[in-house]
N, C-alpha and C. Protein backbone atom coordinates (compact mmCIF):
# COMPACT_ATOMS: atom_id res chain seq x y z
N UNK A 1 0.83 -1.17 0.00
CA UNK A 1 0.00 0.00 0.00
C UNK A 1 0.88 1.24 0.00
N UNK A 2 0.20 2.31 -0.60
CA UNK A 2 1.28 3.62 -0.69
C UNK A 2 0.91 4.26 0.43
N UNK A 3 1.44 5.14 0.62
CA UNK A 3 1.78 6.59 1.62
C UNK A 3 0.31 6.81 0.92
N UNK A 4 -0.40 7.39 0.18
CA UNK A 4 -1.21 8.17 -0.46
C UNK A 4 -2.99 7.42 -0.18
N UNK A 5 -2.59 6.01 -0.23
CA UNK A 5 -4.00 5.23 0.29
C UNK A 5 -4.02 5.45 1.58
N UNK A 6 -3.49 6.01 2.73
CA UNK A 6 -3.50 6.01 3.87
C UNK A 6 -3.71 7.64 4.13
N UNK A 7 -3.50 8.46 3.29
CA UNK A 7 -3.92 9.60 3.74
C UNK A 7 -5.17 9.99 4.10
N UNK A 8 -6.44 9.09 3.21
CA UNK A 8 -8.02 9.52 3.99
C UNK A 8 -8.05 9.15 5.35
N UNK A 9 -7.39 7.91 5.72
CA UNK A 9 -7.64 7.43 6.88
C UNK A 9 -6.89 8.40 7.96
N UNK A 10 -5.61 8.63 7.88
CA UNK A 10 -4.62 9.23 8.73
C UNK A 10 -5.94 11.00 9.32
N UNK A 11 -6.54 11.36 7.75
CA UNK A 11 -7.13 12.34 8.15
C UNK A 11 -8.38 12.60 8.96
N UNK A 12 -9.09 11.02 8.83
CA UNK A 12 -10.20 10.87 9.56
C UNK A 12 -9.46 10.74 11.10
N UNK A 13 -8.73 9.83 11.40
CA UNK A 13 -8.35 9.85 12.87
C UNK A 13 -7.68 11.00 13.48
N UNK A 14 -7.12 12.20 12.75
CA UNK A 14 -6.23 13.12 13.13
C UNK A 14 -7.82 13.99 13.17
N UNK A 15 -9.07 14.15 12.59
CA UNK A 15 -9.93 14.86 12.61
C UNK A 15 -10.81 14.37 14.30
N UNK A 16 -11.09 13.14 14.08
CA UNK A 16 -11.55 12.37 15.88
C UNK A 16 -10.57 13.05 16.61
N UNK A 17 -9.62 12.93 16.99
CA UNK A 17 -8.84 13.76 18.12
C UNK A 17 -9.07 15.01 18.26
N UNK A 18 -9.00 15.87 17.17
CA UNK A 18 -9.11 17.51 17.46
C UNK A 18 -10.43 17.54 18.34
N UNK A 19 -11.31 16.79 17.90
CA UNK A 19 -12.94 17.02 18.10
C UNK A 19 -12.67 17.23 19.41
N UNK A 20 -13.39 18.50 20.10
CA UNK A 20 -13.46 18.53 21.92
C UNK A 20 -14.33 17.46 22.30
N UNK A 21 -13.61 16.99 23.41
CA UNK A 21 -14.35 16.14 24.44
C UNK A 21 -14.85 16.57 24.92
N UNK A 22 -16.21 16.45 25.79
CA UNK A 22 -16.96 16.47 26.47
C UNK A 22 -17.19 16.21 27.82
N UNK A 23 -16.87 16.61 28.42
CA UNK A 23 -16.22 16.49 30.46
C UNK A 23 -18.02 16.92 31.06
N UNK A 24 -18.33 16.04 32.15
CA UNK A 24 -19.41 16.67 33.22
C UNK A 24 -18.59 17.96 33.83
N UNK A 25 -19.61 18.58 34.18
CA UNK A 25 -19.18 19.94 35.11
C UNK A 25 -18.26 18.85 36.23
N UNK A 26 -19.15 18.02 37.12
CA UNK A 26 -18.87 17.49 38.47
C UNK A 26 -17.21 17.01 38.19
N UNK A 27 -17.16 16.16 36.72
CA UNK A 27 -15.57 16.00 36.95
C UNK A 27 -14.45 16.66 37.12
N UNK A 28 -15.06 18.47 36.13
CA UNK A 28 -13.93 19.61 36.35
C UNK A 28 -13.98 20.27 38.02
N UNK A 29 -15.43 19.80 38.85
CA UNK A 29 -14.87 20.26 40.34
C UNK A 29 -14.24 19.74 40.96
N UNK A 30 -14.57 18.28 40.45
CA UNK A 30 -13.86 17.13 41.44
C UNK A 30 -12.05 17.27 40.98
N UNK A 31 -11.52 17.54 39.91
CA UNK A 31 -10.41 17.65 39.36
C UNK A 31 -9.63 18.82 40.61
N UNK A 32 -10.50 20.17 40.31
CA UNK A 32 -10.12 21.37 40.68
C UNK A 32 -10.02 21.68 42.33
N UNK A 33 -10.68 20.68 43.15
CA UNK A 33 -11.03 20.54 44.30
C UNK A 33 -9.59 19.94 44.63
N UNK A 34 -9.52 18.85 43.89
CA UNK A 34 -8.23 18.11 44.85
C UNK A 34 -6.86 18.71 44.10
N UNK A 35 -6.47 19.91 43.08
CA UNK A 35 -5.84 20.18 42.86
C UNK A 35 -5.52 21.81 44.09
N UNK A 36 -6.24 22.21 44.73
CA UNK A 36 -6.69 23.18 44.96
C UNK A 36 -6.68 23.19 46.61
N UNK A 37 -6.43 21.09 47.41
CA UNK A 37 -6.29 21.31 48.63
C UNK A 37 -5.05 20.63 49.06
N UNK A 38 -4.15 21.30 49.98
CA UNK A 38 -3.07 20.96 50.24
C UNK A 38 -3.18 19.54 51.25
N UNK A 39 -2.01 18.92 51.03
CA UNK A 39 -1.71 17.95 52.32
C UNK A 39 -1.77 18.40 53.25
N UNK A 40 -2.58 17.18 54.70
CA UNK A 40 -2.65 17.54 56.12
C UNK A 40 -1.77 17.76 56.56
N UNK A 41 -1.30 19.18 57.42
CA UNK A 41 -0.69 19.01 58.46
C UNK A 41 0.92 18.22 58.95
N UNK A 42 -0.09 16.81 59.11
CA UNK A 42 0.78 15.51 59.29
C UNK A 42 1.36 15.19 58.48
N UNK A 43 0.73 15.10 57.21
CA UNK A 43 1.30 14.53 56.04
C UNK A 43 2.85 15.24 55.70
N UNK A 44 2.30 16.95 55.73
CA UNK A 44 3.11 17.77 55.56
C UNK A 44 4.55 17.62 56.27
N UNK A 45 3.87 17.37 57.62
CA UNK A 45 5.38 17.00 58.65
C UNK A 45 5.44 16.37 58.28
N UNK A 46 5.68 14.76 58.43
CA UNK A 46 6.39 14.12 57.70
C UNK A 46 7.40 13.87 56.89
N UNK A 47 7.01 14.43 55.55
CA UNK A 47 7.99 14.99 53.98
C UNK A 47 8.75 15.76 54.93
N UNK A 48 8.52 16.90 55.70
CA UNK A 48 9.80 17.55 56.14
C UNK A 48 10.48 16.87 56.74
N UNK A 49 10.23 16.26 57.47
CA UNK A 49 10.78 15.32 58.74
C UNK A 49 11.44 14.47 57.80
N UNK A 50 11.15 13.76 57.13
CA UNK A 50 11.81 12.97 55.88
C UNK A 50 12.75 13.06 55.20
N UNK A 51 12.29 14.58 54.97
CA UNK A 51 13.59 14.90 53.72
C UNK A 51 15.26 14.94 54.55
N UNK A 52 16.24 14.20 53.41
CA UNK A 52 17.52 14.33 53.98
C UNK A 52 18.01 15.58 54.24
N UNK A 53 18.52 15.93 55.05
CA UNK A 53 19.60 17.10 55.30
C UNK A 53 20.76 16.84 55.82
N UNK A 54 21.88 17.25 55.54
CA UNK A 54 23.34 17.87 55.90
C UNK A 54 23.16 18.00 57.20
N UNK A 55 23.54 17.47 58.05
CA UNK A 55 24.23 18.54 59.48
C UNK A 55 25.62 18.86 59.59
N UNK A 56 25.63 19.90 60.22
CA UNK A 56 27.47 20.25 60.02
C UNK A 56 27.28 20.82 61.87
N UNK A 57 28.41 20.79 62.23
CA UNK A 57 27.95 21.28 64.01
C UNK A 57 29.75 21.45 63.90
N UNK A 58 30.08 22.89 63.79
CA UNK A 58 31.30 23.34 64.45
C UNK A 58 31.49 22.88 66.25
N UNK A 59 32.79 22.83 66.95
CA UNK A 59 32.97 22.69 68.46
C UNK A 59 32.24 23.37 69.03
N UNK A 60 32.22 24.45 68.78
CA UNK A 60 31.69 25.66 69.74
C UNK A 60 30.21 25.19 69.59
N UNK A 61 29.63 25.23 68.39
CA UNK A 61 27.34 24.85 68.54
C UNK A 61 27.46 23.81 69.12
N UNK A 62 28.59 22.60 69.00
CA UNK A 62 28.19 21.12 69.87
C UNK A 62 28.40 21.62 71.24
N UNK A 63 29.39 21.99 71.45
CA UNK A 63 29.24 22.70 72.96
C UNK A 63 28.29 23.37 73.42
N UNK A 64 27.78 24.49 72.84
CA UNK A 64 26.71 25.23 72.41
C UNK A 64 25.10 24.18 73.20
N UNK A 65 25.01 23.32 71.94
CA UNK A 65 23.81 22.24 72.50
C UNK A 65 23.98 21.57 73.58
N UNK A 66 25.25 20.92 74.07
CA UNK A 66 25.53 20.30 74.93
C UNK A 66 25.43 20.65 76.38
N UNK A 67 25.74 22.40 76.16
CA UNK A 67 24.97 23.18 77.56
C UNK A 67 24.06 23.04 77.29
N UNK A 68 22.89 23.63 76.55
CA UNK A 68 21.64 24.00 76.85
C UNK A 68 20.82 22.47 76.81
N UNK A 69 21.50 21.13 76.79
CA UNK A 69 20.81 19.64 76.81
C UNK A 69 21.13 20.16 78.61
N UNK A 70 22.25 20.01 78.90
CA UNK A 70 22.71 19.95 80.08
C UNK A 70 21.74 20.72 81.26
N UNK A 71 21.40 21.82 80.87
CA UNK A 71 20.51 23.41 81.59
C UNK A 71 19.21 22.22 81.77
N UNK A 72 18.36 21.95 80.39
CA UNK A 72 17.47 21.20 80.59
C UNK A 72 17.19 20.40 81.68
N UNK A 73 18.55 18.92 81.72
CA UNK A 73 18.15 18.13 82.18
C UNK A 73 17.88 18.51 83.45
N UNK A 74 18.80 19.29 83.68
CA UNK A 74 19.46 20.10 85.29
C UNK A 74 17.64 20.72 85.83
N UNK A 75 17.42 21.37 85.14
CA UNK A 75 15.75 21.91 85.43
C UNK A 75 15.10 21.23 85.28
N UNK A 76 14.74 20.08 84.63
CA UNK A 76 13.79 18.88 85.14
C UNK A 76 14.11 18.22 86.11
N UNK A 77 15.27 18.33 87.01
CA UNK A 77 15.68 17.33 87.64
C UNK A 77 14.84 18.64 88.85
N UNK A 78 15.13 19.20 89.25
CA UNK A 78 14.88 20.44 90.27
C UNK A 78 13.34 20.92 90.34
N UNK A 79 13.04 20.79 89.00
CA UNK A 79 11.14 20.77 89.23
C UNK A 79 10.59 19.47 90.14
N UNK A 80 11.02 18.56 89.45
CA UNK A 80 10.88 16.85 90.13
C UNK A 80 11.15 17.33 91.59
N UNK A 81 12.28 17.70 91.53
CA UNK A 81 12.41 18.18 93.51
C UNK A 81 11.58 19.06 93.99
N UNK A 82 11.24 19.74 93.44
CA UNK A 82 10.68 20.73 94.15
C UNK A 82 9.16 20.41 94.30
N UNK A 83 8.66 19.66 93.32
CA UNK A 83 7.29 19.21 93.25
C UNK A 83 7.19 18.66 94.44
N UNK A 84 8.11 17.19 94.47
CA UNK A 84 8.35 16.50 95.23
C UNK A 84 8.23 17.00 97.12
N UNK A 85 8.66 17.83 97.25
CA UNK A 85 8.56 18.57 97.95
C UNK A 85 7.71 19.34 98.74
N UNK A 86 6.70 19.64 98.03
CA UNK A 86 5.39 19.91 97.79
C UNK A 86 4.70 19.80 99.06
N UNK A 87 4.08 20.40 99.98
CA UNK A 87 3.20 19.59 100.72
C UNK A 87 1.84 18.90 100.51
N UNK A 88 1.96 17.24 100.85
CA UNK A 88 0.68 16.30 100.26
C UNK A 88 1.47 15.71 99.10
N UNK A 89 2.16 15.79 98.53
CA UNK A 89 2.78 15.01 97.37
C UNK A 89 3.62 13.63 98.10
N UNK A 90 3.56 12.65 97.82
CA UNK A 90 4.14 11.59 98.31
C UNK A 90 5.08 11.11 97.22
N UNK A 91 6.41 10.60 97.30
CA UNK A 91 6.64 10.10 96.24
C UNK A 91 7.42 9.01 96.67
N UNK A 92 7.64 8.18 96.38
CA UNK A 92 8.32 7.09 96.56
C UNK A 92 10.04 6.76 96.58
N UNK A 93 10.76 7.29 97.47
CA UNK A 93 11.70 7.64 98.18
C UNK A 93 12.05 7.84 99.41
N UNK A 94 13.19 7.53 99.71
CA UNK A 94 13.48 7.27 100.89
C UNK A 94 14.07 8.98 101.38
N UNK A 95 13.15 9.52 102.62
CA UNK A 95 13.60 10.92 103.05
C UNK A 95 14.31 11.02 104.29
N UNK A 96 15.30 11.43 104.39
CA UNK A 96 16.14 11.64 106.10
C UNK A 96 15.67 12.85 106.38
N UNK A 97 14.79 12.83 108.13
CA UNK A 97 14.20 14.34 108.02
C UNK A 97 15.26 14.98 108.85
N UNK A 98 15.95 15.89 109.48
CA UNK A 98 16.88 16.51 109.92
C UNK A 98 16.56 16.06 111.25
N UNK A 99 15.23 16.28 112.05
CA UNK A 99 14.96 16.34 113.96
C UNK A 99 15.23 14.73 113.92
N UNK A 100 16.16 15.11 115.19
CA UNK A 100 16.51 13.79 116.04
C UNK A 100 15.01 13.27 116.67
N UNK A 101 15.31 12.01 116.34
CA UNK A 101 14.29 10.92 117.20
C UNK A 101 14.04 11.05 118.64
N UNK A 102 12.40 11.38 119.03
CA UNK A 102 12.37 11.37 120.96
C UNK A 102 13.64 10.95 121.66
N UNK A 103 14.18 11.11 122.61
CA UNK A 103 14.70 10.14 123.39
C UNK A 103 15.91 9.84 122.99
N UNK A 104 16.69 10.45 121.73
CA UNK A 104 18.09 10.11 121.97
C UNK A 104 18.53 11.23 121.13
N UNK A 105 19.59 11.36 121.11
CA UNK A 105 20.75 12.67 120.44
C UNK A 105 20.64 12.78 119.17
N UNK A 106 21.20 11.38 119.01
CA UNK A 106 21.92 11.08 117.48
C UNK A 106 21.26 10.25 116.45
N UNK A 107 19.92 10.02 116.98
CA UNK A 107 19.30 9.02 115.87
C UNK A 107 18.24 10.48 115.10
N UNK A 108 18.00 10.15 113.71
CA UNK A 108 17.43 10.52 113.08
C UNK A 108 16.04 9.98 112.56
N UNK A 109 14.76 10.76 112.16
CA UNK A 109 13.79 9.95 111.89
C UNK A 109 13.58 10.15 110.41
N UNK A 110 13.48 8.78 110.06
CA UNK A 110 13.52 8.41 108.33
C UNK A 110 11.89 8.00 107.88
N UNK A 111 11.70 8.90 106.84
CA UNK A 111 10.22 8.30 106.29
C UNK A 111 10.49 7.72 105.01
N UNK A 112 10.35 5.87 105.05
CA UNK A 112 10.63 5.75 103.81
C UNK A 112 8.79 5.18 102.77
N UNK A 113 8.95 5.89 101.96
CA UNK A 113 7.39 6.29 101.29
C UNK A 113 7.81 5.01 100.16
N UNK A 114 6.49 4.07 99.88
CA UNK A 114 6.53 3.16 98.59
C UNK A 114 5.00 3.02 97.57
N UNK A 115 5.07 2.91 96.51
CA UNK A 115 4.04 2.94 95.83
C UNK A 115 3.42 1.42 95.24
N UNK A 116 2.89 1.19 96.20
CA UNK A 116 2.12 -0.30 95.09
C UNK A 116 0.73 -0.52 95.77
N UNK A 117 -0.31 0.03 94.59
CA UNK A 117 -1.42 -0.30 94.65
C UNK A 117 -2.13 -1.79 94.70
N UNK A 118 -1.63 -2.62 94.50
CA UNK A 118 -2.46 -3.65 94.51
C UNK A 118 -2.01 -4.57 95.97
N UNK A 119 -0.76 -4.26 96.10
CA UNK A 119 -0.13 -4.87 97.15
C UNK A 119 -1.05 -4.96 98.85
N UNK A 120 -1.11 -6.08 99.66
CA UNK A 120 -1.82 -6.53 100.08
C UNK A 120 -1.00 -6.14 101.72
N UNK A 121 0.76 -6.31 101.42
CA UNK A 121 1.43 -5.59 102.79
C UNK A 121 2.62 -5.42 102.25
N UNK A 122 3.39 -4.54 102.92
CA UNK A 122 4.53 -3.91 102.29
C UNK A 122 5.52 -3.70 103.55
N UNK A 123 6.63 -4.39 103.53
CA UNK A 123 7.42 -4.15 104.53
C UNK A 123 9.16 -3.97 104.06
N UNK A 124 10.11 -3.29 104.94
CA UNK A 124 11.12 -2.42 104.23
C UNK A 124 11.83 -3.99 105.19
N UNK A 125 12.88 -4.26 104.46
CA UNK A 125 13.99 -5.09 104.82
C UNK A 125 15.48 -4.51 104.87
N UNK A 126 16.37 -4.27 105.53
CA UNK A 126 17.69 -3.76 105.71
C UNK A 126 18.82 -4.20 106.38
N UNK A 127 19.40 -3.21 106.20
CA UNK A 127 20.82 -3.93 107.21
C UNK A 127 20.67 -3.41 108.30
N UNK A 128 20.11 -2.20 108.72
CA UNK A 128 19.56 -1.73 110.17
C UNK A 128 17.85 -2.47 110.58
N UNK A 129 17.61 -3.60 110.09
CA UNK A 129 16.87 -4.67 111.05
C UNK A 129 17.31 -5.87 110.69
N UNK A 130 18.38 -6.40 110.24
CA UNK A 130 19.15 -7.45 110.01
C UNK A 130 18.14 -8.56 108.50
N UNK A 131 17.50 -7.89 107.76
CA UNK A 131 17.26 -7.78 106.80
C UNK A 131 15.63 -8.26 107.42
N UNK A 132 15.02 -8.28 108.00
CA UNK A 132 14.38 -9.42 108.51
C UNK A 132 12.42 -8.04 107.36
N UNK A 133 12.12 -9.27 107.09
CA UNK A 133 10.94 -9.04 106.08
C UNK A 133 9.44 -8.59 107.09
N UNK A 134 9.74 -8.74 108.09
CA UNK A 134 8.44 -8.72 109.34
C UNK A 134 8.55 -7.58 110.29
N UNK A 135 10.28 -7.29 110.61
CA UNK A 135 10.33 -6.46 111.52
C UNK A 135 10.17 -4.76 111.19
N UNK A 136 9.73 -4.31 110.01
CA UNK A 136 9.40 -2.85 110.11
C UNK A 136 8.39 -3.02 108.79
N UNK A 137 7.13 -3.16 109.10
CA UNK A 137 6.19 -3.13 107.88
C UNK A 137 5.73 -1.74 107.42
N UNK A 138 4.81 -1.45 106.58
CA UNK A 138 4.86 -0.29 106.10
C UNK A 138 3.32 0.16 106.44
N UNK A 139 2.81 0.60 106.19
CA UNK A 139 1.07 1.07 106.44
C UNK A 139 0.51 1.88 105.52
N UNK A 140 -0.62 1.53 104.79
CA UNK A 140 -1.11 1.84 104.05
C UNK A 140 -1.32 3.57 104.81
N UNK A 141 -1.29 4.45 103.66
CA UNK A 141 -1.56 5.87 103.83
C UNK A 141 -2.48 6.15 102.47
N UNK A 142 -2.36 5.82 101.68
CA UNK A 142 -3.63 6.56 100.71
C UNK A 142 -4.49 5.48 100.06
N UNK A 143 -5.30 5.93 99.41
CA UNK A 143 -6.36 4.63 98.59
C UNK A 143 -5.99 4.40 97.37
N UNK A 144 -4.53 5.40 96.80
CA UNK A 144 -3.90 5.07 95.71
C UNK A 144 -2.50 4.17 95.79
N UNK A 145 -2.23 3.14 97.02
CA UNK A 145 -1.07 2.62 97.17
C UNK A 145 -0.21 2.68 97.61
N UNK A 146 -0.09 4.03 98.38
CA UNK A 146 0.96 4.36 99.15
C UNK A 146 1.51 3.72 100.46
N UNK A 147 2.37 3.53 100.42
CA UNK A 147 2.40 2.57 101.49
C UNK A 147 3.79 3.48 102.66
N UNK A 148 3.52 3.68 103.97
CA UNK A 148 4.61 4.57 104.25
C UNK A 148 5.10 3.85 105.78
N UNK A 149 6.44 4.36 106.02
CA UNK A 149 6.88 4.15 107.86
C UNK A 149 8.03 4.96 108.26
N UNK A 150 7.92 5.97 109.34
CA UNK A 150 9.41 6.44 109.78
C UNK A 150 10.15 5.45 111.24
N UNK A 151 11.29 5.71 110.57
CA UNK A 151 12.24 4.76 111.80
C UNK A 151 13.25 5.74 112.12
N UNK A 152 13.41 5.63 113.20
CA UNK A 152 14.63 6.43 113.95
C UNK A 152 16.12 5.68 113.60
N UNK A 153 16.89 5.92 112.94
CA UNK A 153 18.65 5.83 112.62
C UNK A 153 19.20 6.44 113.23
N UNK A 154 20.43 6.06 113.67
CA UNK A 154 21.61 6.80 113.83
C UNK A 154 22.45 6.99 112.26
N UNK A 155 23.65 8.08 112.81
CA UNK A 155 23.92 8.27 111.36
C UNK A 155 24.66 7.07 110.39
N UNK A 156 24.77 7.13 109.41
CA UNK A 156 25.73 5.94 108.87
C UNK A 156 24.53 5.95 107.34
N UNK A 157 25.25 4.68 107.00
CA UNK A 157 25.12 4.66 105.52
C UNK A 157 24.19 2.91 105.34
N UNK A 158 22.82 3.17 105.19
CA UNK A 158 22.12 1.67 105.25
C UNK A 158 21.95 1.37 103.91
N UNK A 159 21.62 -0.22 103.62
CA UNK A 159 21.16 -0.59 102.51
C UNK A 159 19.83 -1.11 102.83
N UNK A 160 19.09 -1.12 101.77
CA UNK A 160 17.71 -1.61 101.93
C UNK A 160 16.83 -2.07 100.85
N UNK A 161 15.63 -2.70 100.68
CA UNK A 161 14.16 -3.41 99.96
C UNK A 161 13.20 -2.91 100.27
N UNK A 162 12.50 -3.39 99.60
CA UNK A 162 10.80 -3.50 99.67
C UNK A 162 10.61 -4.66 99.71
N UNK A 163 9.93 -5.71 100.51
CA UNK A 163 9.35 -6.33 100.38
C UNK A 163 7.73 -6.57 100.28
N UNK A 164 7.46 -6.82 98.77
CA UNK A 164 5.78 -6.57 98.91
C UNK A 164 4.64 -8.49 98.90
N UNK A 165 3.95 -8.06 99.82
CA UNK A 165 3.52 -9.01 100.20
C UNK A 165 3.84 -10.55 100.32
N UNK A 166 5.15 -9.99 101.12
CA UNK A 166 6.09 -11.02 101.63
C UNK A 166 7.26 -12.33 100.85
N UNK A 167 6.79 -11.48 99.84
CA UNK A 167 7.52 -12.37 98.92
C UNK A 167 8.69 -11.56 97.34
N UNK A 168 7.89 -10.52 97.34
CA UNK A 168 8.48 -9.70 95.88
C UNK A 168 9.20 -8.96 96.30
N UNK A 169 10.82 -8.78 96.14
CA UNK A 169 11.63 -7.90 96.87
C UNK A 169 11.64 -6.70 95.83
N UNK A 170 11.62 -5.21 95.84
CA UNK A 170 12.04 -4.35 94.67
C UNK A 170 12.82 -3.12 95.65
N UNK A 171 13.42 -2.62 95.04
CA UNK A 171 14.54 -1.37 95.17
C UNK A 171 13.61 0.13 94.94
N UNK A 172 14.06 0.86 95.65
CA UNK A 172 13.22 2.15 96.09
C UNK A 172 13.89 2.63 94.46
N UNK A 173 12.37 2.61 94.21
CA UNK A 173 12.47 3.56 91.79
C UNK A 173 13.35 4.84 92.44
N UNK A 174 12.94 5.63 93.43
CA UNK A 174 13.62 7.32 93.45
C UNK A 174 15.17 7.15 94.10
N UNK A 175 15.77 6.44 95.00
CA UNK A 175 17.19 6.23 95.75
C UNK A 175 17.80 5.73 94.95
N UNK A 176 18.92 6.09 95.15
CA UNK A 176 19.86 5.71 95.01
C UNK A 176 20.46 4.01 95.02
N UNK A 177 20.81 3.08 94.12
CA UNK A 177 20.82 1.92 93.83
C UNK A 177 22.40 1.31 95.16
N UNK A 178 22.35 0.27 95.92
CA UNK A 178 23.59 0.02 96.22
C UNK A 178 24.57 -0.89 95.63
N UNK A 179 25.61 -0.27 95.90
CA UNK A 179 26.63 -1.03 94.57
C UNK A 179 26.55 -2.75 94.94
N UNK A 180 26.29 -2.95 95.53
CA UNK A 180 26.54 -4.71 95.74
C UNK A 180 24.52 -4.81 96.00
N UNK A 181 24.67 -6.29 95.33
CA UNK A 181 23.19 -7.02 95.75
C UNK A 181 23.69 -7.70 96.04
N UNK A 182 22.56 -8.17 97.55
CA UNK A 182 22.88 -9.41 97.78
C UNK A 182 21.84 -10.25 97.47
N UNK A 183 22.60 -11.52 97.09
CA UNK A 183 21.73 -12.67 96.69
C UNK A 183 21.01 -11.92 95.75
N UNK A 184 21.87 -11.66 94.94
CA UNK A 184 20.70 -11.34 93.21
C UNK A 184 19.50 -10.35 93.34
N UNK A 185 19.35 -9.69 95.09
CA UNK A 185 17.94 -8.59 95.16
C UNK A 185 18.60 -7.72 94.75
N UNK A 186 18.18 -6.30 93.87
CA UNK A 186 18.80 -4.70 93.79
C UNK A 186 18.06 -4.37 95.30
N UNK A 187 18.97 -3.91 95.79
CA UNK A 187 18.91 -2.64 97.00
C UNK A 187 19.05 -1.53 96.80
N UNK A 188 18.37 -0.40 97.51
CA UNK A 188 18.74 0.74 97.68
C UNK A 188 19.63 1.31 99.17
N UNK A 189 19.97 2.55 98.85
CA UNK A 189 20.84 2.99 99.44
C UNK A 189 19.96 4.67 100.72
N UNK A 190 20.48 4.88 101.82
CA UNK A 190 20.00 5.85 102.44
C UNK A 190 21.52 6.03 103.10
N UNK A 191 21.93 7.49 103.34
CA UNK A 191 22.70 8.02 104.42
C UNK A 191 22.03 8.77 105.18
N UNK A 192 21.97 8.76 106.47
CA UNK A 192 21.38 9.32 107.26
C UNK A 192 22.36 9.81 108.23
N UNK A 193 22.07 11.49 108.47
CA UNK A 193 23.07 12.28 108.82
C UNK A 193 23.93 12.94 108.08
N UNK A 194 23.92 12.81 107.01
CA UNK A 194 24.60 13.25 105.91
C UNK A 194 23.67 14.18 104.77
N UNK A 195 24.62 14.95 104.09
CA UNK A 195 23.57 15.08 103.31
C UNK A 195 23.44 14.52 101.65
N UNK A 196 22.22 13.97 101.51
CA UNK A 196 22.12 13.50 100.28
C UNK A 196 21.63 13.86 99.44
N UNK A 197 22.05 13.79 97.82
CA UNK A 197 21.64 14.44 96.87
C UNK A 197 21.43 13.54 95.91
């Protein structure tokens, strides 16, 4: 076939294309609508959050951040205290209060505060009652778990537990951890007479 038998045809199909199509209104809103609304928000974060970037951090900005991480932590740590502090706030830590115990010079009275709601009895085990699980129990103080007891110390440096309902030993969450466990329990740590931070 020639080039020349194909020209009616080439002209009929090149004539179908020009012809305008015919679109509903609803498809040019629906088109114009979603051309017209941006990504959520989220979406938006994301792609930013996503996209790669360069960091470059001269000594001085790492230093720079490294104080102001530092300032941070330092002021959350001091709100926590101070909350803590609070009167009516209980928190679960062991407190050395400064006044000597009735009746003698040098002993101090210790309130050590524990949190377990479901717990049925709660008693503190140490090396100032020869660890014994019975001899200083704790007493319920609130209807949210609190479980509390002060004991009179002299000064020095104790280790100590929780024992909750006579069987589950755990380490005071707010004190200070002591460097040795014995027999595989974590203990905590109290100085009394001293001051602790």
């Amino acid at each position: 076939m020639r080039d020349q038998d194909h020209e009616p045809l080439i002209e009929r199909v090149a004539a179908a294309l020009r012809a305008p199509v015919r679109v509903s209104p609803q498809f040019d809103e629906r088109v114009a609508a979603a051309i017209r609304r941006p990504d959520p928000v989220p979406v938006r974060l994301w792609h930013w959050l996503a996209e790669p970037r360069a960091l470059t951090f001269s000594p001085l900005g790492a230093a720079v951040w490294a104080a102001v991480l530092v300032v941070a932590v330092v002021g959350a740590d001091r709100a926590l205290m101070r909350r803590a502090a609070a009167p009516g706030v209980r928190v679960p830590a062991a407190v050395a209060t400064a006044a000597p115990a009735a009746g003698t010079g040098r002993e101090q009275v210790v309130q050590l505060v524990f949190i377990a709601p479901g717990a049925k009895s709660v008693a503190v085990a140490g090396d100032f009652n020869d660890w014994s699980t019975r001899a200083t129990p704790l007493h319920r103080v609130s209807e949210g778990g609190a479980w509390a007891v002060t004991i009179p110390l002299p000064p020095g440096r104790y280790a100590y537990a929780f024992v909750v309902d006579g069987r589950q030993w755990a380490a005071d969450p707010l004190a200070p951890r002591a460097p040795q466990e014995d027999f595989g329990i974590p203990n905590s740590v109290i100085l009394v007479g001293h001051r602790s931070t």
